[in-house]
PDB file of N, CA and C in Angstrom:
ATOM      1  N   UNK A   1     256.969   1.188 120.981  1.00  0.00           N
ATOM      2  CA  UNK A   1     256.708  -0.226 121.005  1.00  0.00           C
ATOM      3  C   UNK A   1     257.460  -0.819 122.175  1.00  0.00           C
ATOM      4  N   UNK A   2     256.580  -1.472 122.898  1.00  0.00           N
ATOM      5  CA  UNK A   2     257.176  -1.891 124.397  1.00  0.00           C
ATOM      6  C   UNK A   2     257.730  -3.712 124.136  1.00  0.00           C
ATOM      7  N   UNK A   3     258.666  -3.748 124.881  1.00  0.00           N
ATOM      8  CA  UNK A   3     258.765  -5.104 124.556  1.00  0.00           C
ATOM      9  C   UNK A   3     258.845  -5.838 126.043  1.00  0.00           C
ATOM     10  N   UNK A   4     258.422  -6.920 126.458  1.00  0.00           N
ATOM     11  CA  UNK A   4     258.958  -7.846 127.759  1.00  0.00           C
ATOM     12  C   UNK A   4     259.050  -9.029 127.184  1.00  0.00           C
ATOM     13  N   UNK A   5     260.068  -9.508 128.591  1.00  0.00           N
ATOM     14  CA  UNK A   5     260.619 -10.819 128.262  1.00  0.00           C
ATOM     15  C   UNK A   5     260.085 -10.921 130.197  1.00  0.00           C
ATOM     16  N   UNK A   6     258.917 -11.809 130.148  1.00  0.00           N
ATOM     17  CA  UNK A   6     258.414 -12.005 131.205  1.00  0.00           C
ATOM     18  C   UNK A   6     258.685 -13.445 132.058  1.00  0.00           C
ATOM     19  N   UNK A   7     258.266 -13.445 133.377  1.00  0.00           N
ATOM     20  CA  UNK A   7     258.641 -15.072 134.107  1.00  0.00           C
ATOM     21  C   UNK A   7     256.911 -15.959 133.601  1.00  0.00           C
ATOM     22  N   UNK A   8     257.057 -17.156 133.862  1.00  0.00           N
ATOM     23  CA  UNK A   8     255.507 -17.574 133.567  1.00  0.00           C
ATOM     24  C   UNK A   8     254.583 -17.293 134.405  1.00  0.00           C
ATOM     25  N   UNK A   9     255.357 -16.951 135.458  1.00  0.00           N
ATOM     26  CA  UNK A   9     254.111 -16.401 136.795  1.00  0.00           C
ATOM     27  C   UNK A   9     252.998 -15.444 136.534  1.00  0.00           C
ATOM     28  N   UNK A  10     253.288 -14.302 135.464  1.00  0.00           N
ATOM     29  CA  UNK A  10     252.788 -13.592 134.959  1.00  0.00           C
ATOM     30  C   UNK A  10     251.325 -14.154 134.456  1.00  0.00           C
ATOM     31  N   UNK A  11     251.485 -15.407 134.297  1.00  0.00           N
ATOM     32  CA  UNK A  11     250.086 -15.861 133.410  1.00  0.00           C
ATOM     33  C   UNK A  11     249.793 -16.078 134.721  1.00  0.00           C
ATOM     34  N   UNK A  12     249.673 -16.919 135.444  1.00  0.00           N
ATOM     35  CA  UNK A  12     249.400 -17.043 137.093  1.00  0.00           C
ATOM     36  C   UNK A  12     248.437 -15.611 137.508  1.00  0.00           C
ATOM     37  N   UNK A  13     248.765 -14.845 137.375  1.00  0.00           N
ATOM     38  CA  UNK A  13     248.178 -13.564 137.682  1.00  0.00           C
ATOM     39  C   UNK A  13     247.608 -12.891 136.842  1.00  0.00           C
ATOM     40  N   UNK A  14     247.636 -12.909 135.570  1.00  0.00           N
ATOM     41  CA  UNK A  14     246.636 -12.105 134.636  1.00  0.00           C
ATOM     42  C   UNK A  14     244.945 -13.649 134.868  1.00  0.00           C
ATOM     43  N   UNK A  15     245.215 -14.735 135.329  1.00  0.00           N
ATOM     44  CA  UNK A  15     244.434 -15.904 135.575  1.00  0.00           C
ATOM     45  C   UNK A  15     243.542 -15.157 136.559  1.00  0.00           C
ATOM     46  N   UNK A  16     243.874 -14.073 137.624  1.00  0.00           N
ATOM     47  CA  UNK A  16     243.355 -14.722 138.548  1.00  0.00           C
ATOM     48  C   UNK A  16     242.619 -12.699 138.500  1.00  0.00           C
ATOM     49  N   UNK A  17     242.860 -12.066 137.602  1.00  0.00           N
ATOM     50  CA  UNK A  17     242.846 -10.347 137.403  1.00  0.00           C
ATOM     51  C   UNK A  17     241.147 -10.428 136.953  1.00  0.00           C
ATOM     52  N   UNK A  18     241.027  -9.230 137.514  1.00  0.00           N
ATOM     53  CA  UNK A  18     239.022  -9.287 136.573  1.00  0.00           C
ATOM     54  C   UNK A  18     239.711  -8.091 135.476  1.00  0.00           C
ATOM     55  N   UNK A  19     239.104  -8.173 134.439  1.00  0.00           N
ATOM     56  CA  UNK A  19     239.121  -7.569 132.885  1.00  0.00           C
ATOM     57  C   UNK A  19     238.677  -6.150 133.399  1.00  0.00           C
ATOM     58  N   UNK A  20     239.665  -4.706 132.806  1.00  0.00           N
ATOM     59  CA  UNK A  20     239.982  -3.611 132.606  1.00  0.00           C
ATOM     60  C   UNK A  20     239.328  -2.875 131.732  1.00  0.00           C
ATOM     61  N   UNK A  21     239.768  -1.916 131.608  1.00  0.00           N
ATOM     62  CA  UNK A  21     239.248  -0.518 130.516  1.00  0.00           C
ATOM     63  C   UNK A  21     238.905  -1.930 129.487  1.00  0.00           C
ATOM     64  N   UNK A  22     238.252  -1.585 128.804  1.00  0.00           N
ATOM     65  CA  UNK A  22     237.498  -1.900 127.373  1.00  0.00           C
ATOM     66  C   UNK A  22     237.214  -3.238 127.845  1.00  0.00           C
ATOM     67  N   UNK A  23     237.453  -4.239 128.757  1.00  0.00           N
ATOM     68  CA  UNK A  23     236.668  -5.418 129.220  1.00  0.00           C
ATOM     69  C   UNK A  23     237.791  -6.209 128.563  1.00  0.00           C
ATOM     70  N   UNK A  24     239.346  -5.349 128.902  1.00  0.00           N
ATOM     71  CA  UNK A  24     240.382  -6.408 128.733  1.00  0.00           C
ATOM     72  C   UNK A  24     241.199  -6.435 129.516  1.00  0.00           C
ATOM     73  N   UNK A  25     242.262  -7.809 129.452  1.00  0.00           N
ATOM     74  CA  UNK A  25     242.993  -8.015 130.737  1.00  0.00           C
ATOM     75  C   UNK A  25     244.018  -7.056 130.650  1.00  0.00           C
ATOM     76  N   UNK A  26     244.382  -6.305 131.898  1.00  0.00           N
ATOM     77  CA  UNK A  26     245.833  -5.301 131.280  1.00  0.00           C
ATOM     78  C   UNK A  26     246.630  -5.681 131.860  1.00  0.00           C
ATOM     79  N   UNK A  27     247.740  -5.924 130.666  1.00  0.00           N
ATOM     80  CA  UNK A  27     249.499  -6.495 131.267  1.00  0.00           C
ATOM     81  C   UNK A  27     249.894  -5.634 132.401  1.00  0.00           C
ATOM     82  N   UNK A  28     249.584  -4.064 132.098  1.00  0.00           N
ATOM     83  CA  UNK A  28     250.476  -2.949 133.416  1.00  0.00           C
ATOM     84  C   UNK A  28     249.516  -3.544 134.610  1.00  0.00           C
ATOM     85  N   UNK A  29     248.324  -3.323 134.685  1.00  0.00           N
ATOM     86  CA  UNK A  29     248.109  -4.103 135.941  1.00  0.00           C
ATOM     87  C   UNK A  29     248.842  -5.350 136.813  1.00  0.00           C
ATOM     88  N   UNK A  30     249.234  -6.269 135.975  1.00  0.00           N
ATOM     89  CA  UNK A  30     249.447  -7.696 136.260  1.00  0.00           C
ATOM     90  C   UNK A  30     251.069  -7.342 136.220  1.00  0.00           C
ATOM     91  N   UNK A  31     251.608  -6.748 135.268  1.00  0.00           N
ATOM     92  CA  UNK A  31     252.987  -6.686 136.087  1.00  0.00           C
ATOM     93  C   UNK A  31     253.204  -5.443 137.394  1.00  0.00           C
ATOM     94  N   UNK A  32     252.469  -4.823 137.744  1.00  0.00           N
ATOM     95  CA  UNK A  32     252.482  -4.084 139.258  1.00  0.00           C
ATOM     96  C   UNK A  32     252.115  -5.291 139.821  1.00  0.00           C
ATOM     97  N   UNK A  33     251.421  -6.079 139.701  1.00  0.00           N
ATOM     98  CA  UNK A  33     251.317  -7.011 141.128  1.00  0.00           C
ATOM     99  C   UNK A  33     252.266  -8.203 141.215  1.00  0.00           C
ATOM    100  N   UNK A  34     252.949  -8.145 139.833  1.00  0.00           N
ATOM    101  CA  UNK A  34     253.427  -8.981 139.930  1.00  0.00           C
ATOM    102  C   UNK A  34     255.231  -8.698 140.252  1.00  0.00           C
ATOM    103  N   UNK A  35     255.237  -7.031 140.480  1.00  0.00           N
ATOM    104  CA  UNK A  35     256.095  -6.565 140.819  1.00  0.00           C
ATOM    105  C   UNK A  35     256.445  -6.184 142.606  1.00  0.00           C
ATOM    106  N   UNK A  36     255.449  -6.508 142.742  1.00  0.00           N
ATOM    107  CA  UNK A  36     255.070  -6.225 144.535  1.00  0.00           C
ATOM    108  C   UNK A  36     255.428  -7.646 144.989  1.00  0.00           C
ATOM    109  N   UNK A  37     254.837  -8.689 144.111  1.00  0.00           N
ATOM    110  CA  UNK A  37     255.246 -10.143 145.146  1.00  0.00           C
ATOM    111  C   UNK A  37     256.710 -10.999 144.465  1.00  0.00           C
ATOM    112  N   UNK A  38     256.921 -10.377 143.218  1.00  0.00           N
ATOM    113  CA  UNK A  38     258.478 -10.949 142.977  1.00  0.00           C
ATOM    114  C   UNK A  38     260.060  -9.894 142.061  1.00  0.00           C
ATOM    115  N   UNK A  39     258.795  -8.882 142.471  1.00  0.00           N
ATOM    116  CA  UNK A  39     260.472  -7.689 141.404  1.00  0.00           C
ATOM    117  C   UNK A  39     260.670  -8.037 140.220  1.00  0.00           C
ATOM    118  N   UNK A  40     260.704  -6.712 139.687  1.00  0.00           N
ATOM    119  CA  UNK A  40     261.142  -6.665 137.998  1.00  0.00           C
ATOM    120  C   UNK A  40     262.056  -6.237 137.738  1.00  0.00           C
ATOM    121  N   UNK A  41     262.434  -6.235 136.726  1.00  0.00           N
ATOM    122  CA  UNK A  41     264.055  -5.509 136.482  1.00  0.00           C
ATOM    123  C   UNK A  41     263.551  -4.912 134.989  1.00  0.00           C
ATOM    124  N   UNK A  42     263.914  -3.648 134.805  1.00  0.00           N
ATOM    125  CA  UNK A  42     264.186  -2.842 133.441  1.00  0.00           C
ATOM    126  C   UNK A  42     264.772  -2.489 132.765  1.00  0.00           C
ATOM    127  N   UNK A  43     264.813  -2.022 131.646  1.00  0.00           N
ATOM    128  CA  UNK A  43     265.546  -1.385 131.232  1.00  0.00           C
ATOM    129  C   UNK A  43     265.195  -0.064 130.606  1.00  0.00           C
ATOM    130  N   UNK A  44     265.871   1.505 131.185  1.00  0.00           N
ATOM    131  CA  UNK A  44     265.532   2.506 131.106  1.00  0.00           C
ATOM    132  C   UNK A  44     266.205   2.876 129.065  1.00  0.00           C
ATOM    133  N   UNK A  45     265.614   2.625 128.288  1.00  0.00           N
ATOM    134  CA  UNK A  45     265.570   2.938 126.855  1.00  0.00           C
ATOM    135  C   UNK A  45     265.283   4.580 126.419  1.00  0.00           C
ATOM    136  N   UNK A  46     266.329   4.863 125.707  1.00  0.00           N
ATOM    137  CA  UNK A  46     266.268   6.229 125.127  1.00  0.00           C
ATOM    138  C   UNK A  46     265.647   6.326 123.693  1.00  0.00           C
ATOM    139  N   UNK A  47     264.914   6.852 123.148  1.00  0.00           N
ATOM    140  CA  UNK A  47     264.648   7.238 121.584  1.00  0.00           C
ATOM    141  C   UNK A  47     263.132   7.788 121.543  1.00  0.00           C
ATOM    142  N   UNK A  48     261.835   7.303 120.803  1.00  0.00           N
ATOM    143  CA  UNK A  48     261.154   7.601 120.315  1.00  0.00           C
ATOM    144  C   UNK A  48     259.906   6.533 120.996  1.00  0.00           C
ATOM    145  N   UNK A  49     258.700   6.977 121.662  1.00  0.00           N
ATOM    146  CA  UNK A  49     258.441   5.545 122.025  1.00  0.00           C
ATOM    147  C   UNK A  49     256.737   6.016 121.343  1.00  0.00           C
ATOM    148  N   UNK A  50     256.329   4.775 121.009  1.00  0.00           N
ATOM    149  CA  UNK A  50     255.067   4.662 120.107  1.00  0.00           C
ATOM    150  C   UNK A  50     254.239   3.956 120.560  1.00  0.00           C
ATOM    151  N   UNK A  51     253.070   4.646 120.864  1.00  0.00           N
ATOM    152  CA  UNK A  51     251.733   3.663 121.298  1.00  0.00           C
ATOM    153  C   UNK A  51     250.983   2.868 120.686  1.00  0.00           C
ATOM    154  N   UNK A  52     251.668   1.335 120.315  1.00  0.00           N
ATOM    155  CA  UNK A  52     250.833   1.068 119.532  1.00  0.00           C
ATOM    156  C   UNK A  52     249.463   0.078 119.807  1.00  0.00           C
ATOM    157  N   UNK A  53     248.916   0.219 121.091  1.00  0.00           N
ATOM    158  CA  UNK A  53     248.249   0.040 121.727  1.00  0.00           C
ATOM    159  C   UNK A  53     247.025   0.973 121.123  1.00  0.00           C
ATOM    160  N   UNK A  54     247.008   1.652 120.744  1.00  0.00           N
ATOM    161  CA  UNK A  54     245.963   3.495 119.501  1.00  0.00           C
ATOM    162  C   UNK A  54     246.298   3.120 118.323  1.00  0.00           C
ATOM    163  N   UNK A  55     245.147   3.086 117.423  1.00  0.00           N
ATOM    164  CA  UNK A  55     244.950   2.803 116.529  1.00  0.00           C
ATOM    165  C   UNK A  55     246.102   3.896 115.612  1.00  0.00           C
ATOM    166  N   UNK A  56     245.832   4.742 116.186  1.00  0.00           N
ATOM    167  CA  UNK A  56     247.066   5.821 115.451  1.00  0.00           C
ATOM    168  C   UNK A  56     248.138   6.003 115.666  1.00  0.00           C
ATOM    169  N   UNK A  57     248.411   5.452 116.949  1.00  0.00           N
ATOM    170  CA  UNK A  57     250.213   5.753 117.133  1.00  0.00           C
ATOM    171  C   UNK A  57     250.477   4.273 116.309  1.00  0.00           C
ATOM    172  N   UNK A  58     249.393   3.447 116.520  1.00  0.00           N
ATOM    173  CA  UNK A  58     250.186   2.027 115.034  1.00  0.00           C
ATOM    174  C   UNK A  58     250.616   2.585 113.918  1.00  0.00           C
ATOM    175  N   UNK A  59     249.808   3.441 113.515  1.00  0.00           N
ATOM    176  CA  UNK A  59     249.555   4.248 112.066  1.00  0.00           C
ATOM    177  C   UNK A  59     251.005   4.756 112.115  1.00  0.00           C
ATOM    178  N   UNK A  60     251.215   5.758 112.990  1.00  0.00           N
ATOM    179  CA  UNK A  60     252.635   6.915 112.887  1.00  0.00           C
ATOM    180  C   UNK A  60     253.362   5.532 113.313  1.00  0.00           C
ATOM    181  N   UNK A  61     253.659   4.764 114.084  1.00  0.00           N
ATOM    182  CA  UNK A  61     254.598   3.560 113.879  1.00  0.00           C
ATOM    183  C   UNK A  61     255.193   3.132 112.773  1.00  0.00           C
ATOM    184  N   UNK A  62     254.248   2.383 111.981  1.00  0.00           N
ATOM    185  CA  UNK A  62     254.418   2.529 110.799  1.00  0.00           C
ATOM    186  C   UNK A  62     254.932   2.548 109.647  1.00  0.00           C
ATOM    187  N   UNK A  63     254.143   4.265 109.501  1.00  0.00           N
ATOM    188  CA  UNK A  63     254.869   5.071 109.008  1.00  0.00           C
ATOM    189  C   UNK A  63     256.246   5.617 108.964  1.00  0.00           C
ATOM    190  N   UNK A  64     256.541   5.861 110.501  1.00  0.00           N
ATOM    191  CA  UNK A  64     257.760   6.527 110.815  1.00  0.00           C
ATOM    192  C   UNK A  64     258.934   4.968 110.640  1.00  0.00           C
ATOM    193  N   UNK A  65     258.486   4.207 110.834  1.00  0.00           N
ATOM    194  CA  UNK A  65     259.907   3.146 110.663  1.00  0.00           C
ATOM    195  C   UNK A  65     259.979   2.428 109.386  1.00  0.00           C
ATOM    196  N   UNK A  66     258.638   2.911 108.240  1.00  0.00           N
ATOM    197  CA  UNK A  66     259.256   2.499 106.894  1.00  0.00           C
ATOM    198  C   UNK A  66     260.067   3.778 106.324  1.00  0.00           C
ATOM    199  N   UNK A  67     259.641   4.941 106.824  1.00  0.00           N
ATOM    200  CA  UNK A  67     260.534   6.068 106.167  1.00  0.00           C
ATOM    201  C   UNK A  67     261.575   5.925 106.711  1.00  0.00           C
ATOM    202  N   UNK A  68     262.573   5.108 107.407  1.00  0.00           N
ATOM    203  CA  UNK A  68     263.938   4.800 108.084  1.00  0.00           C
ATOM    204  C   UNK A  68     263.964   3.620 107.195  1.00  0.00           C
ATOM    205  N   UNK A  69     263.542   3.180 106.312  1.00  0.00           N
ATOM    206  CA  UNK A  69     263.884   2.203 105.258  1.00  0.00           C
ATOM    207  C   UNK A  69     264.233   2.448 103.976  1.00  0.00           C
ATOM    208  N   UNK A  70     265.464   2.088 103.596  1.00  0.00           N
ATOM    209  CA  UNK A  70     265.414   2.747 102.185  1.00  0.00           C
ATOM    210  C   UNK A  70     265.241   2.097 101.427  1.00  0.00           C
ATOM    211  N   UNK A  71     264.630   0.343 101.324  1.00  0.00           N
ATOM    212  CA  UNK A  71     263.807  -0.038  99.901  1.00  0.00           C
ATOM    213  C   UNK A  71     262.093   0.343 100.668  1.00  0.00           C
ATOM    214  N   UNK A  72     261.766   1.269 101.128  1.00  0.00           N
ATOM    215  CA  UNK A  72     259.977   1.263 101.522  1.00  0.00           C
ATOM    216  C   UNK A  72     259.872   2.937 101.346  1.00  0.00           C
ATOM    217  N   UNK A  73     261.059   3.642 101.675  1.00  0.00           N
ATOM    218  CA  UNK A  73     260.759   5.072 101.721  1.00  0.00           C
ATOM    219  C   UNK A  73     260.047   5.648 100.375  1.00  0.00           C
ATOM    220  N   UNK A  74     260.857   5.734  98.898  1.00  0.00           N
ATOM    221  CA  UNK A  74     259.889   6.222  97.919  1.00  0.00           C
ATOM    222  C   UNK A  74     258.938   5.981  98.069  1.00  0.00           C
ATOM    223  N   UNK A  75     258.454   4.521  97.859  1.00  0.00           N
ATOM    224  CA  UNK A  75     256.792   4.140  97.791  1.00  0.00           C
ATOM    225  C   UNK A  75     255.932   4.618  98.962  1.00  0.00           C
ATOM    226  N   UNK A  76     256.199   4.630 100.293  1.00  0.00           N
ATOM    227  CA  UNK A  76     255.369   5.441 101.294  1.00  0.00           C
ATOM    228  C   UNK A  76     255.821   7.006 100.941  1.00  0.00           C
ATOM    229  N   UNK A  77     256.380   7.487 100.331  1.00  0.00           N
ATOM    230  CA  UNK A  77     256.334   9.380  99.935  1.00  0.00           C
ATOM    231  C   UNK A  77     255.598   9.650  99.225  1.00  0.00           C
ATOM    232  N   UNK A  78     255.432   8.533  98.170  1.00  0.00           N
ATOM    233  CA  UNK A  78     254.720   8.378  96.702  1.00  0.00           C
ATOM    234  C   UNK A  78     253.061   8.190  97.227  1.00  0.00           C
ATOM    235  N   UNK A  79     252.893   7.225  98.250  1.00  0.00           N
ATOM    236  CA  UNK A  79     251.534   7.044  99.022  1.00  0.00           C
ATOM    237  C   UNK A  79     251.252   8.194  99.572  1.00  0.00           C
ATOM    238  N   UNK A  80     252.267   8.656  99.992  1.00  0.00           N
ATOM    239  CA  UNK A  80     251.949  10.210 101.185  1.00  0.00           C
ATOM    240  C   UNK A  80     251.345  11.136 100.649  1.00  0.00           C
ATOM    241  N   UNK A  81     252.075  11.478  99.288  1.00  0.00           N
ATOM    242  CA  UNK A  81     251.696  12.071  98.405  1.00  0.00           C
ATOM    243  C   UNK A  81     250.906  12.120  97.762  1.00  0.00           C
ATOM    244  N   UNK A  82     250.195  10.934  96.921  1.00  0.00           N
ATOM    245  CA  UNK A  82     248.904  10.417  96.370  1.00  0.00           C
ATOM    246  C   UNK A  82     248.011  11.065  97.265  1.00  0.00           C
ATOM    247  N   UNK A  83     247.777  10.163  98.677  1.00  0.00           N
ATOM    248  CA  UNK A  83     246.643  10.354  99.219  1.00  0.00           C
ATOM    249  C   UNK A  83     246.731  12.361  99.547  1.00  0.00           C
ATOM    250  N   UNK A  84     247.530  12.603  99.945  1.00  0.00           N
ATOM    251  CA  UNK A  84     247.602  14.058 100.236  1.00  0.00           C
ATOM    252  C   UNK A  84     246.861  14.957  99.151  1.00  0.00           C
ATOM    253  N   UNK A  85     246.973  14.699  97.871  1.00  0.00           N
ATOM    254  CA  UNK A  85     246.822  15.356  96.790  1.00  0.00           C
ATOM    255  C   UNK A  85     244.807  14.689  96.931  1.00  0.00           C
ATOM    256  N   UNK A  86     244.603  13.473  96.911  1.00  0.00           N
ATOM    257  CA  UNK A  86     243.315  13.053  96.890  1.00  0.00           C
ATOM    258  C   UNK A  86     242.155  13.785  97.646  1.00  0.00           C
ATOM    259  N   UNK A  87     243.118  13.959  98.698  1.00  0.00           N
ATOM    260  CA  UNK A  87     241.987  14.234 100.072  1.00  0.00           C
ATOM    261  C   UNK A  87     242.080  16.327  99.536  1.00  0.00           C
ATOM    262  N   UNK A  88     242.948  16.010  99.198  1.00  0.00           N
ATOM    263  CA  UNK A  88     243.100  17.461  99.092  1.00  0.00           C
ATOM    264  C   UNK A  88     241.919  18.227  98.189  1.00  0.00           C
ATOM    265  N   UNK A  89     241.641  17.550  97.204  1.00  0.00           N
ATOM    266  CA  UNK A  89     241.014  17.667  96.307  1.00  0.00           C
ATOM    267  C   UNK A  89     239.184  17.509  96.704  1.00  0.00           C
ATOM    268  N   UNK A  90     239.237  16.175  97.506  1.00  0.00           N
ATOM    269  CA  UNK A  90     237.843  15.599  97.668  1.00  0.00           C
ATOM    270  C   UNK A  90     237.176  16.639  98.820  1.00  0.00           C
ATOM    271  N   UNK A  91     238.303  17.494  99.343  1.00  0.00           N
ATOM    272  CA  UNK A  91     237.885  17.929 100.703  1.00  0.00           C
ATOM    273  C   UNK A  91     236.564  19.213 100.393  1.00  0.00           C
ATOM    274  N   UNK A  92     235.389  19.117 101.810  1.00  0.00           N
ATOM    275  CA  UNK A  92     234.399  19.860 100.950  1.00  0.00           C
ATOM    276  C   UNK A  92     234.779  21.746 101.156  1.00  0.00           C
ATOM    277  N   UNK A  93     234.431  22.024 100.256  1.00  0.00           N
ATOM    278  CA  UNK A  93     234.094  23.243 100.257  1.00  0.00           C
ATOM    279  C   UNK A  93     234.017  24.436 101.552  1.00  0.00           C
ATOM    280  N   UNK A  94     234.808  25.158 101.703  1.00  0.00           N
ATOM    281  CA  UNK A  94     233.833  26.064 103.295  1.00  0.00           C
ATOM    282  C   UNK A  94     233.206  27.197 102.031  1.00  0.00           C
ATOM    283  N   UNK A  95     231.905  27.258 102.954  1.00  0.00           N
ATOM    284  CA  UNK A  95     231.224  28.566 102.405  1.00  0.00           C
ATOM    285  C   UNK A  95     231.352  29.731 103.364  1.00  0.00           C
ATOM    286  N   UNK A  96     231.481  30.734 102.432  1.00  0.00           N
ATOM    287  CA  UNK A  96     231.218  32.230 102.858  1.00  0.00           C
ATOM    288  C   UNK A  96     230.290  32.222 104.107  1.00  0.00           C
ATOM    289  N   UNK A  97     230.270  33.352 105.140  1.00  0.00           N
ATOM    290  CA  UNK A  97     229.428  33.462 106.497  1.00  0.00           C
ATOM    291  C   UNK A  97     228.478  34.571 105.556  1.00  0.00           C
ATOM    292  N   UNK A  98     227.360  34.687 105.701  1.00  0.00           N
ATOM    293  CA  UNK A  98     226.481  35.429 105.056  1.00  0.00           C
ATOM    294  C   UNK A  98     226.257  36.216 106.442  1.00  0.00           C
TER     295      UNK A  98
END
């Protein structure tokens, strides 16, 4: 999960950007240009980093930071578990290769 703390210029330039992959505006675009005409500053962060930009790294997001909770952890093990056992069950059949 990415976070910025941006200048307002930024809107200035996503204003003036034509629309990206999926016919949306993209922030990484607009902060490269907006890094060429006024510099950014970062910060290089160590740990675990999650795309939650994908429908699934939201998912493992999540997931992974209610199990670092200890009033959410049982009940998502208890979910983990449920559904694990469900699918497990519903899943179809392989047949024999004749």
């Amino acid at each position: 999960m990415g976070r910025y703390i941006l200048k307002p210029s930024i809107l200035t330039v996503l204003e003036t950007m034509e629309r990206g992959t999926g016919g949306e505006y993209q922030l990484t675009d607009a902060l490269r240009i907006a890094c060429r005409a006024e510099g950014l500053m970062a910060l290089d962060m160590r740990g675990e980093r999650y795309d939650v930009g994908d429908k699934f790294g939201c998912v493992k997001a999540i997931l992974e930071m209610g199990l670092t909770r200890s009033d959410l952890r049982p009940q998502l093990l208890e979910l983990i578990r449920q559904l694990s056992q469900e699918k497990a069950r519903s899943a179809p059949k392989k047949r024999a290769a004749i």
